[in-house]
Protein backbone atom coordinates (compact mmCIF):
# COMPACT_ATOMS: atom_id res chain seq x y z
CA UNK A 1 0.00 0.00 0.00
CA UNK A 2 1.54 3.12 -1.41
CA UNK A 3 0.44 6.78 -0.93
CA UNK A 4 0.98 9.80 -2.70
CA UNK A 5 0.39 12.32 -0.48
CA UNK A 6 1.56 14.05 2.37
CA UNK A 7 1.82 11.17 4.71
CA UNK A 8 2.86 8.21 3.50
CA UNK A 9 1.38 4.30 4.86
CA UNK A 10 -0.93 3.26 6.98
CA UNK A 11 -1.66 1.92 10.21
CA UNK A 12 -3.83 -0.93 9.75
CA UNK A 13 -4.38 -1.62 6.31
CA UNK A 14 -7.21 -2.40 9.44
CA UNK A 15 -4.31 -4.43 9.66
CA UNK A 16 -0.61 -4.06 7.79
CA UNK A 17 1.03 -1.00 9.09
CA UNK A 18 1.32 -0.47 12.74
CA UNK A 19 -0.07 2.07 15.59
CA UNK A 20 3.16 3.17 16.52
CA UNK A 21 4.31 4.32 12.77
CA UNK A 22 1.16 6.01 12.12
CA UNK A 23 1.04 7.87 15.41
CA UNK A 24 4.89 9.08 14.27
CA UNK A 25 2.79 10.37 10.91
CA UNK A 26 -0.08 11.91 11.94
CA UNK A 27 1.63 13.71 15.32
CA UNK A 28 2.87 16.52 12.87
CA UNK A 29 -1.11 16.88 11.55
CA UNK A 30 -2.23 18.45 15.00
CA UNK A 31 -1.98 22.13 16.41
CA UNK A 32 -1.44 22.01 20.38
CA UNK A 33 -4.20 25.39 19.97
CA UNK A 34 -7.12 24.01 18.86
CA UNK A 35 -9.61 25.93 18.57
CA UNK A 36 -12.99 23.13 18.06
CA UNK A 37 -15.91 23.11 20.29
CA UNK A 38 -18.00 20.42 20.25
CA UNK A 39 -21.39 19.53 21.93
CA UNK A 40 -22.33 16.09 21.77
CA UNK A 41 -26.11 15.69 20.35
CA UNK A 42 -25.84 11.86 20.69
CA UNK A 43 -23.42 10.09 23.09
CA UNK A 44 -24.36 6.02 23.05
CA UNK A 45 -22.95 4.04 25.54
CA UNK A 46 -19.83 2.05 24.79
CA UNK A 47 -16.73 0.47 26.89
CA UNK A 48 -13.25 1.60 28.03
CA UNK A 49 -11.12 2.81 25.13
CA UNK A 50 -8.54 0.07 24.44
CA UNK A 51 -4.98 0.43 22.86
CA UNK A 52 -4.21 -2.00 20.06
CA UNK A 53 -0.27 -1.51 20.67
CA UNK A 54 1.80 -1.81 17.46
CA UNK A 55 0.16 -4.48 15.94
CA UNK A 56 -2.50 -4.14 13.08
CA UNK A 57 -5.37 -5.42 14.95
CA UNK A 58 -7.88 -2.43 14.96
CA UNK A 59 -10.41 -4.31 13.15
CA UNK A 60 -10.67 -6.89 15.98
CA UNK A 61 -10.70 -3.83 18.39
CA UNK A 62 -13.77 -1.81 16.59
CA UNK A 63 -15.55 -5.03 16.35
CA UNK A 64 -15.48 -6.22 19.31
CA UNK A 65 -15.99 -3.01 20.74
CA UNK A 66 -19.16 -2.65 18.81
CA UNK A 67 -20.29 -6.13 19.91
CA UNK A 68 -19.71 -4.57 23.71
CA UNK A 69 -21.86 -1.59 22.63
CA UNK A 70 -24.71 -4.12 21.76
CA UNK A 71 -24.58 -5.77 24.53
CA UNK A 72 -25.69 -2.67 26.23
CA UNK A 73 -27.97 -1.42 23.64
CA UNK A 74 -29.50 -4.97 24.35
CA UNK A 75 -29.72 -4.76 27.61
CA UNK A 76 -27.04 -6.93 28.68
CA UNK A 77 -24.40 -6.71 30.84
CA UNK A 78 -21.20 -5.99 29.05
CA UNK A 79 -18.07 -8.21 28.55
CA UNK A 80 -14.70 -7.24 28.09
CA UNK A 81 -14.41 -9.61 25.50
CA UNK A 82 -10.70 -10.62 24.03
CA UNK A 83 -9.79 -9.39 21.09
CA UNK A 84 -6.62 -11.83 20.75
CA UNK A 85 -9.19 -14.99 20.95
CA UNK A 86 -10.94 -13.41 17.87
CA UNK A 87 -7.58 -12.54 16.05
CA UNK A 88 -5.52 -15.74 16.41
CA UNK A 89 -8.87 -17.96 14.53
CA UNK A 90 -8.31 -15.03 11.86
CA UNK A 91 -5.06 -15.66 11.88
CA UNK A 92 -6.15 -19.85 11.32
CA UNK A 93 -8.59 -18.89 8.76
CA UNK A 94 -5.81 -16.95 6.88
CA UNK A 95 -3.35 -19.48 6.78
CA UNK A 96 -6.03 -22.27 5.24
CA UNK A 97 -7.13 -19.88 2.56
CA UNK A 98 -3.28 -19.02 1.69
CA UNK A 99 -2.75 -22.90 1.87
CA UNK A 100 -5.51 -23.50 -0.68
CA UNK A 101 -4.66 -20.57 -3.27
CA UNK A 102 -0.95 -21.37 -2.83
CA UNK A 103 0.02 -18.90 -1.54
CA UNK A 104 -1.81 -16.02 -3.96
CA UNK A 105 -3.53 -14.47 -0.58
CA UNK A 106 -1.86 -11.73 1.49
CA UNK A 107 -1.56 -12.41 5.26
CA UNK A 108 -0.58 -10.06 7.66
CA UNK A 109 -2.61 -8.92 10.70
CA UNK A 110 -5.42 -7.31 8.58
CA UNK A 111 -9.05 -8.17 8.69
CA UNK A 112 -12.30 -6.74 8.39
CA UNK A 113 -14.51 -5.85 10.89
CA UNK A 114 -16.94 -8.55 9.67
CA UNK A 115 -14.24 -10.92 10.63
CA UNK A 116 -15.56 -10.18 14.52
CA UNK A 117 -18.55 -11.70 13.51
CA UNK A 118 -17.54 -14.62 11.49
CA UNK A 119 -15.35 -15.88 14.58
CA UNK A 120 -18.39 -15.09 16.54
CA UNK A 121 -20.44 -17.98 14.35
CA UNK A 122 -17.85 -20.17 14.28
CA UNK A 123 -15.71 -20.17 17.39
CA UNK A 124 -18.20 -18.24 19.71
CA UNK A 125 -16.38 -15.77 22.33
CA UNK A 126 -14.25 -15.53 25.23
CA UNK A 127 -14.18 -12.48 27.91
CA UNK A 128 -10.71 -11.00 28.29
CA UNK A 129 -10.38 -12.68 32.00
CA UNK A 130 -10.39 -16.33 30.16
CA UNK A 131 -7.57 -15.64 27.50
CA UNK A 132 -5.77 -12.83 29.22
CA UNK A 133 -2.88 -12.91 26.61
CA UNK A 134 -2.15 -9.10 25.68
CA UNK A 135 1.30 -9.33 25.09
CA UNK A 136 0.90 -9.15 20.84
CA UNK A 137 1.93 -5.76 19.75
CA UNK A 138 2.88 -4.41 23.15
CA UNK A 139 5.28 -6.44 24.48
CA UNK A 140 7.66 -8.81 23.49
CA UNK A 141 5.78 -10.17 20.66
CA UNK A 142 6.39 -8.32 17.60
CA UNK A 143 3.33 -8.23 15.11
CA UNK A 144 5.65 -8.09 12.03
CA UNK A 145 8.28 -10.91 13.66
CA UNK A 146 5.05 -12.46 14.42
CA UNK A 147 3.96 -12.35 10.78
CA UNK A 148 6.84 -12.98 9.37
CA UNK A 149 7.68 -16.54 10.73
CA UNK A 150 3.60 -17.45 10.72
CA UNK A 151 4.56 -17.22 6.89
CA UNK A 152 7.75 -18.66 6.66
CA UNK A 153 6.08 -21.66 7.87
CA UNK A 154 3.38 -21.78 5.51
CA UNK A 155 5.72 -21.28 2.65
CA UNK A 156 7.91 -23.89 3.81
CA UNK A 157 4.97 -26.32 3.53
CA UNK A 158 3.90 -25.08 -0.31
CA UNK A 159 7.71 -25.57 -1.43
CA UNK A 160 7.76 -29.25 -0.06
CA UNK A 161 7.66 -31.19 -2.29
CA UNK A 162 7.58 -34.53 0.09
CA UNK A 163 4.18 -36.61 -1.24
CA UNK A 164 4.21 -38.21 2.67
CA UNK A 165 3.54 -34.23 4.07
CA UNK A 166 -0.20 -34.95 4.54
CA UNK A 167 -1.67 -31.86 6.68
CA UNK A 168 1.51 -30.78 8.41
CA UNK A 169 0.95 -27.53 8.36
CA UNK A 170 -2.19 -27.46 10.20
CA UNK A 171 -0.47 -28.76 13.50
CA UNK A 172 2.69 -26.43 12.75
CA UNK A 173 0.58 -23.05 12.84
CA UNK A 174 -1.53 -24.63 15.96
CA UNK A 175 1.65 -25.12 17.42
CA UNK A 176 3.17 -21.68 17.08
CA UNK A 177 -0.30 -19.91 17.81
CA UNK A 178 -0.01 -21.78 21.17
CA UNK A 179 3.52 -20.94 21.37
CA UNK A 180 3.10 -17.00 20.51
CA UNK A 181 -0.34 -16.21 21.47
CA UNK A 182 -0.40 -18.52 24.50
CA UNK A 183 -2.90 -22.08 24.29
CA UNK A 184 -6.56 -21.75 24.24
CA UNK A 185 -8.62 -23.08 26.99
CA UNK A 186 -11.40 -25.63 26.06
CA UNK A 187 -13.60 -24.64 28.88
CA UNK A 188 -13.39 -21.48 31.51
CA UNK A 189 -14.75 -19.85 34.34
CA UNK A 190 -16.88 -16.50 34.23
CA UNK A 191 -18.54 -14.87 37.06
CA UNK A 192 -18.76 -18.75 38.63
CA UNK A 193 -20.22 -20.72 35.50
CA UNK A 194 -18.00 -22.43 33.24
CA UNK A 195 -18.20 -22.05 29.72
CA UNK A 196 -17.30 -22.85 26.19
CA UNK A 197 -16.48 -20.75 23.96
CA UNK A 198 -19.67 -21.72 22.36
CA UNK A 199 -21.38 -21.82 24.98
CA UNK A 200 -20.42 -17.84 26.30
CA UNK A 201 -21.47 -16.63 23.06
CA UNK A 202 -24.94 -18.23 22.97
CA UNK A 203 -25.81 -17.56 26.52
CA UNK A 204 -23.76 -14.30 28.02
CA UNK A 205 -22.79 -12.16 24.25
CA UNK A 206 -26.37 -13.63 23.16
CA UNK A 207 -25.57 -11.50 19.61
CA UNK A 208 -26.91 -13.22 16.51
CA UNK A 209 -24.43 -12.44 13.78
CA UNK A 210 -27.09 -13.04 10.96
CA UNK A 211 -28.46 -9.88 12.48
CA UNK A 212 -25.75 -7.47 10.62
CA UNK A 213 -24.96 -6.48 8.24
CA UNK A 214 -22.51 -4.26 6.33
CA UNK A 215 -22.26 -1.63 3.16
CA UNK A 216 -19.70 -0.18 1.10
CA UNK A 217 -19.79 2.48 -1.97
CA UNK A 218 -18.22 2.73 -5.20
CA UNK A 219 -19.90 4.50 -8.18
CA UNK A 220 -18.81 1.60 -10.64
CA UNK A 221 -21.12 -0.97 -9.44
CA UNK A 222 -25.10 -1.61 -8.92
CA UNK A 223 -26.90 -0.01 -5.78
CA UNK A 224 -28.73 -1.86 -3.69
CA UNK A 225 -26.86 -4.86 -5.01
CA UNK A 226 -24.24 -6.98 -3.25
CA UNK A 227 -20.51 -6.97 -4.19
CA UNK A 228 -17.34 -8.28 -2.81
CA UNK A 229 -15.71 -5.90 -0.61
CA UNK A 230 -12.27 -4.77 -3.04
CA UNK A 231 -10.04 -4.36 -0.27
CA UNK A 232 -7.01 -6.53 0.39
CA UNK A 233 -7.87 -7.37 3.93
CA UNK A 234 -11.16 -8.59 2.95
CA UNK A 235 -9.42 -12.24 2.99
CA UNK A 236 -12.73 -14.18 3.48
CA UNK A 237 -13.88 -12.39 0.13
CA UNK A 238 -17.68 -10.75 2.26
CA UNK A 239 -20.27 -9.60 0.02
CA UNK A 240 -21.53 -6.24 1.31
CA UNK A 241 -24.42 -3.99 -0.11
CA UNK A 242 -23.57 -1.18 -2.34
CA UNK A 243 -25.10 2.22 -1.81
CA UNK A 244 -24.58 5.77 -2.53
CA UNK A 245 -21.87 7.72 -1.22
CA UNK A 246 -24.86 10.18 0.41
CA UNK A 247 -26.46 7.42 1.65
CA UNK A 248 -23.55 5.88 3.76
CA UNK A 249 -24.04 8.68 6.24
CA UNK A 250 -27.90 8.57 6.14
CA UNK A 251 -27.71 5.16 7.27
CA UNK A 252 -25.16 6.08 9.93
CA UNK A 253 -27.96 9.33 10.69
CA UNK A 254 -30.97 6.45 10.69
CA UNK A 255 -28.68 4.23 13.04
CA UNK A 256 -27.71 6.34 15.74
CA UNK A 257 -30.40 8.15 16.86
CA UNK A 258 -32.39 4.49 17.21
CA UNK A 259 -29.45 3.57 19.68
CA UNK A 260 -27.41 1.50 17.51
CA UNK A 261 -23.31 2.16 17.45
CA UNK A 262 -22.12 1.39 13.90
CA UNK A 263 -18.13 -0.55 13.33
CA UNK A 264 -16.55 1.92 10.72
CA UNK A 265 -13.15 1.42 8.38
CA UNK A 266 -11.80 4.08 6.73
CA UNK A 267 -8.47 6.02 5.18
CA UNK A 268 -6.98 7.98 8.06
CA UNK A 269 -3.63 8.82 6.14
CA UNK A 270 -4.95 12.72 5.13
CA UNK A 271 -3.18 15.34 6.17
CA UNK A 272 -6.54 16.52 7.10
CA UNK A 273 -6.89 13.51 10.12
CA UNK A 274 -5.59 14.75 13.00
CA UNK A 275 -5.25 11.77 15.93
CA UNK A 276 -3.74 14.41 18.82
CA UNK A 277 -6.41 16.97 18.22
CA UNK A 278 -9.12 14.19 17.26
CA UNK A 279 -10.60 15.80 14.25
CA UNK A 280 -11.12 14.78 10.62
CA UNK A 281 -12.66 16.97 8.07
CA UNK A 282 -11.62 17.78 4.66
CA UNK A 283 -11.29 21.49 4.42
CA UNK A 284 -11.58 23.37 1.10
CA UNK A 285 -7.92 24.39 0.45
CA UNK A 286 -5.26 23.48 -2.07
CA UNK A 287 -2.60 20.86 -0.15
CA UNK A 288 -0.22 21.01 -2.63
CA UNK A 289 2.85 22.15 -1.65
CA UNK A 290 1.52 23.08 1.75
CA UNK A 291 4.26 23.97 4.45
CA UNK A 292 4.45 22.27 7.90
CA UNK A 293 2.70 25.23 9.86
CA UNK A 294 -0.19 25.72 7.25
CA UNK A 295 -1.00 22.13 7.97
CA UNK A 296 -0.91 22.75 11.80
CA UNK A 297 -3.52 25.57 11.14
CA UNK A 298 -5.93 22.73 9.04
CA UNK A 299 -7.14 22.23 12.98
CA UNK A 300 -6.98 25.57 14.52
CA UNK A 301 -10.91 25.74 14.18
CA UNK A 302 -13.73 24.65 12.10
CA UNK A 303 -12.67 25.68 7.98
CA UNK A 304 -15.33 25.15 5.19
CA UNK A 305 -15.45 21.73 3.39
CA UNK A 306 -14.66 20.34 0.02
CA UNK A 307 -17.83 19.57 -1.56
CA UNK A 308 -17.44 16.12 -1.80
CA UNK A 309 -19.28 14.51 -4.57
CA UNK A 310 -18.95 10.44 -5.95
CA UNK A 311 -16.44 11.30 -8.82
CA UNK A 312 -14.09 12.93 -5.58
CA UNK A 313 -14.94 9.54 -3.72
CA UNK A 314 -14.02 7.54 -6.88
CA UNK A 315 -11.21 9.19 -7.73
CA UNK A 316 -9.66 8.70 -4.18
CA UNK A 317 -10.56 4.62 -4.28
CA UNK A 318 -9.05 3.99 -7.46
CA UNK A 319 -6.00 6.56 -7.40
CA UNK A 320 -5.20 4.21 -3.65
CA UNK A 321 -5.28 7.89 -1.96
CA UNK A 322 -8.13 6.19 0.21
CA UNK A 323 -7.36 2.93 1.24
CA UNK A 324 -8.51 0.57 3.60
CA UNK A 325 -6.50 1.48 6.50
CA UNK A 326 -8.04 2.09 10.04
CA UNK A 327 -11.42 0.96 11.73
CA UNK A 328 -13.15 2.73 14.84
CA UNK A 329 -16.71 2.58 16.24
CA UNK A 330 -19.30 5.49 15.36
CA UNK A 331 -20.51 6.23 19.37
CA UNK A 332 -22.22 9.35 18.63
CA UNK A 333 -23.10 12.20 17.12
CA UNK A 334 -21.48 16.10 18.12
CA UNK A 335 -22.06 19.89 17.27
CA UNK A 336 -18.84 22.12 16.69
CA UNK A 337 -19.31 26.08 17.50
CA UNK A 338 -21.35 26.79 14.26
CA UNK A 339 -23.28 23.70 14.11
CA UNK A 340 -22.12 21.26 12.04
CA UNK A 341 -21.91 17.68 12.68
CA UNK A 342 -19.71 15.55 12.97
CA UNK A 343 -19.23 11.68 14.15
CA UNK A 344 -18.06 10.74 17.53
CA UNK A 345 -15.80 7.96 17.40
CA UNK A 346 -14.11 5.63 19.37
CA UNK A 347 -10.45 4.59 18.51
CA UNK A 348 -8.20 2.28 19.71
CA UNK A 349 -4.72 3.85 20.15
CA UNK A 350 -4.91 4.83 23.94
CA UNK A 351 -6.34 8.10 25.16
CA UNK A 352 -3.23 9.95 24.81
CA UNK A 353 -4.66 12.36 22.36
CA UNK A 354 -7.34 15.82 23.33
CA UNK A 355 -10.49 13.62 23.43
CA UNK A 356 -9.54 10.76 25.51
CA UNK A 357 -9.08 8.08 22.66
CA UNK A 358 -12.31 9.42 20.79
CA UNK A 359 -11.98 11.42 17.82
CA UNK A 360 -14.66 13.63 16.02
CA UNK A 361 -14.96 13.37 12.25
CA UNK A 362 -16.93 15.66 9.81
CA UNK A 363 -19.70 13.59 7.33
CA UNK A 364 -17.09 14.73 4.72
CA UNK A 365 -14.62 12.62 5.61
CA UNK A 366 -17.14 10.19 6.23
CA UNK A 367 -18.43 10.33 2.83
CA UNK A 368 -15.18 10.84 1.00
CA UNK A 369 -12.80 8.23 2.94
CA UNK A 370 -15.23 5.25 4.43
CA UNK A 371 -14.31 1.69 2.92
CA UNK A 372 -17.48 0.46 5.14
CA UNK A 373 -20.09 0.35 7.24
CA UNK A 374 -21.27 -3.03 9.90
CA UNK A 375 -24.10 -2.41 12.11
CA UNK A 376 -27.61 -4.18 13.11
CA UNK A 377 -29.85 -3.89 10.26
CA UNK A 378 -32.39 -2.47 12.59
CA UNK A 379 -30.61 0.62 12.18
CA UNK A 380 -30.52 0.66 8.34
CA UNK A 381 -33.57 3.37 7.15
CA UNK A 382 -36.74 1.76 6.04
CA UNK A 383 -36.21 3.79 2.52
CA UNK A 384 -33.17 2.12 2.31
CA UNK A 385 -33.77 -1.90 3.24
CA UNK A 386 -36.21 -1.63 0.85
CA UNK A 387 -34.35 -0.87 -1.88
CA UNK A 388 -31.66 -4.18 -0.93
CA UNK A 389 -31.59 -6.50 -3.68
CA UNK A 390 -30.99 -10.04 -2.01
């Protein structure tokens, strides 16, 4: 993943480049003087803000967060749920799909937020007290050492050429998950009842994942029809609805003031994305050539927008200026001093930066730089589900 403008890579690719280099990246985007007021309008409840440490694990962060958040729109108590448990059956899931296409499959620590849900289906859920491995990405666990060997040993297999190999590699990754992500329990204790994995999901999470679902938009192909997600971390090759660019953020509109958070991935390499001041908008000016202190003064205050139309949004998808990089969870909905709105949203880097680990982001940037949308499809406007071609 290449960029051409002012900041160059990504942290997640929602997976392939880490926190730590984007944070290096973006630092320079923020003015220690801001000069935004917001006042939220909407403010749904969600969990503790989480840091992802270096690794490229954000969409396991977002979704799971998001799964949290449902669990209290639902009523439920909420779990701290582990995002590791979800990542390393990713990571298994990966490594039989690069198996079976020989190797013509990226790996990596990308994923999709959908991925949260898939794992949910198929390997259920554990709460962060049960698999309380958090080393990956902050301690000694390297993501990219991590990476690099989980391939290594999955190319090893493809080049042997030994007819009595059988399945080998199947036991070999099993073996270094246990090894680098610490061995999975086959039963557990929560709040005095042992569980499953299976069985936690079904009777404490209690989320149906056939109750989501997810949208995307690019100009090129049918509304209201479904296509496969064209993003390299989208691995397990989803099909997600396409709509108009408009109607990304109507849905979004629709979806938070019924209650319902929304998982969101998105380009965050602009110069306009500011992760210390925790504002994105796309302001009206010319960036070429622009000087170190006129980008500082991008987030001294509220600036008028681009107008953002679906040739702007196409033009950033297929020049790779927006790429799938990031994914946070829509929380809410905020007010700056002269009244427009703008996202709240829930990262997972910390809360080092002004808001606490929450950022606010103009429907602008929403429009212009979203690679997709998950939520319940309770939240999706009746105008709208009607219009879904199945």
């Amino acid at each position: 993943m290449k960029k051409s403008l002012l900041i160059a890579g990504m942290c997640c690719s929602l997976g392939v480049f880490a926190q730590d280099d984007l944070i290096k990246k973006v630092s320079g985007n923020a003015s220690a003087t801001s000069k935004f007021v917001f006042k939220e309008v909407i403010d749904l409840e969600n969990t503790s803000v989480k840091n992802q440490g270096s690794a490229g694990t954000c969409w396991s962060y977002s979704g799971n967060s998001f799964l949290e958040s449902e669990m209290i729109r639902m009523g439920k108590k909420p779990v701290d749920l582990a995002e590791i448990y979800t990542a390393r059956h990713v990571y298994l899931n990966k490594a039989r799909n690069y198996i079976l296409f020989n190797a013509n499959l990226g790996l990596g620590d990308g994923g999709e937020t959908h991925d949260v849900l898939n794992m949910l289906r198929k390997y259920g859920a554990m709460p962060q007290v049960a698999y309380t491995y958090e080393d990956y990405g902050k301690g000694a666990v390297k993501s990219s050492e991590f990476q690099e060997q989980f391939k290594a040993i999955l190319d090893a297999y493809i080049k042997n050429e030994d007819p009595k190999k059988g399945i080998s590699w199947v036991k070999d990754i099993d073996n270094y998950l246990d090894e680098k992500l610490g061995k999975l329990p086959s039963t557990f204790t929560y709040e005095g009842k042992q569980y499953t994995p299976q069985s936690f999901a079904k009777e404490v999470v209690g989320i149906n994942p056939d109750d989501y679902i997810e949208f995307s938009s690019y100009q090129d192909s049918p509304y209201y029809q479904k296509m496969v997600l064209p993003v390299p971390d989208n691995w397990s090759y989803d099909l997600v609805y396409n709509v108009p660019m408009k109607e990304l953020t109507d849905i979004i509109d629709n979806a938070l003031a019924k209650g319902y958070t929304i998982a969101w991935s998105t380009d965050v390499s602009e110069p306009y994305f500011s992760w210390r001041n925790g504002v994105a908008h796309v302001p009206d000016i010319d960036l070429t050539g622009i000087t170190a202190e006129q980008k500082k003064q991008i987030f001294d205050g509220p600036l008028q927008e681009k107008q953002v139309t679906e040739d702007l949004r196409t033009e950033g998808l297929y020049s790779l200026s927006t790429t799938d990089d990031h994914a946070m969870q829509i929380v809410g909905l905020a007010k700056d001093q002269n009244g427009k709105e703008y996202y709240k949203v829930k990262n997972s880097w910390g809360t080092s930066n002004d808001y606490k680990g929450y950022l606010y982001v103009s429907k602008a940037f929403v429009q212009l730089k979203s690679t997709g949308i998950l939520l319940n499809k309770d939240g999706v406007p009746k105008s709208i589900k009607s219009k879904l071609q199945s």
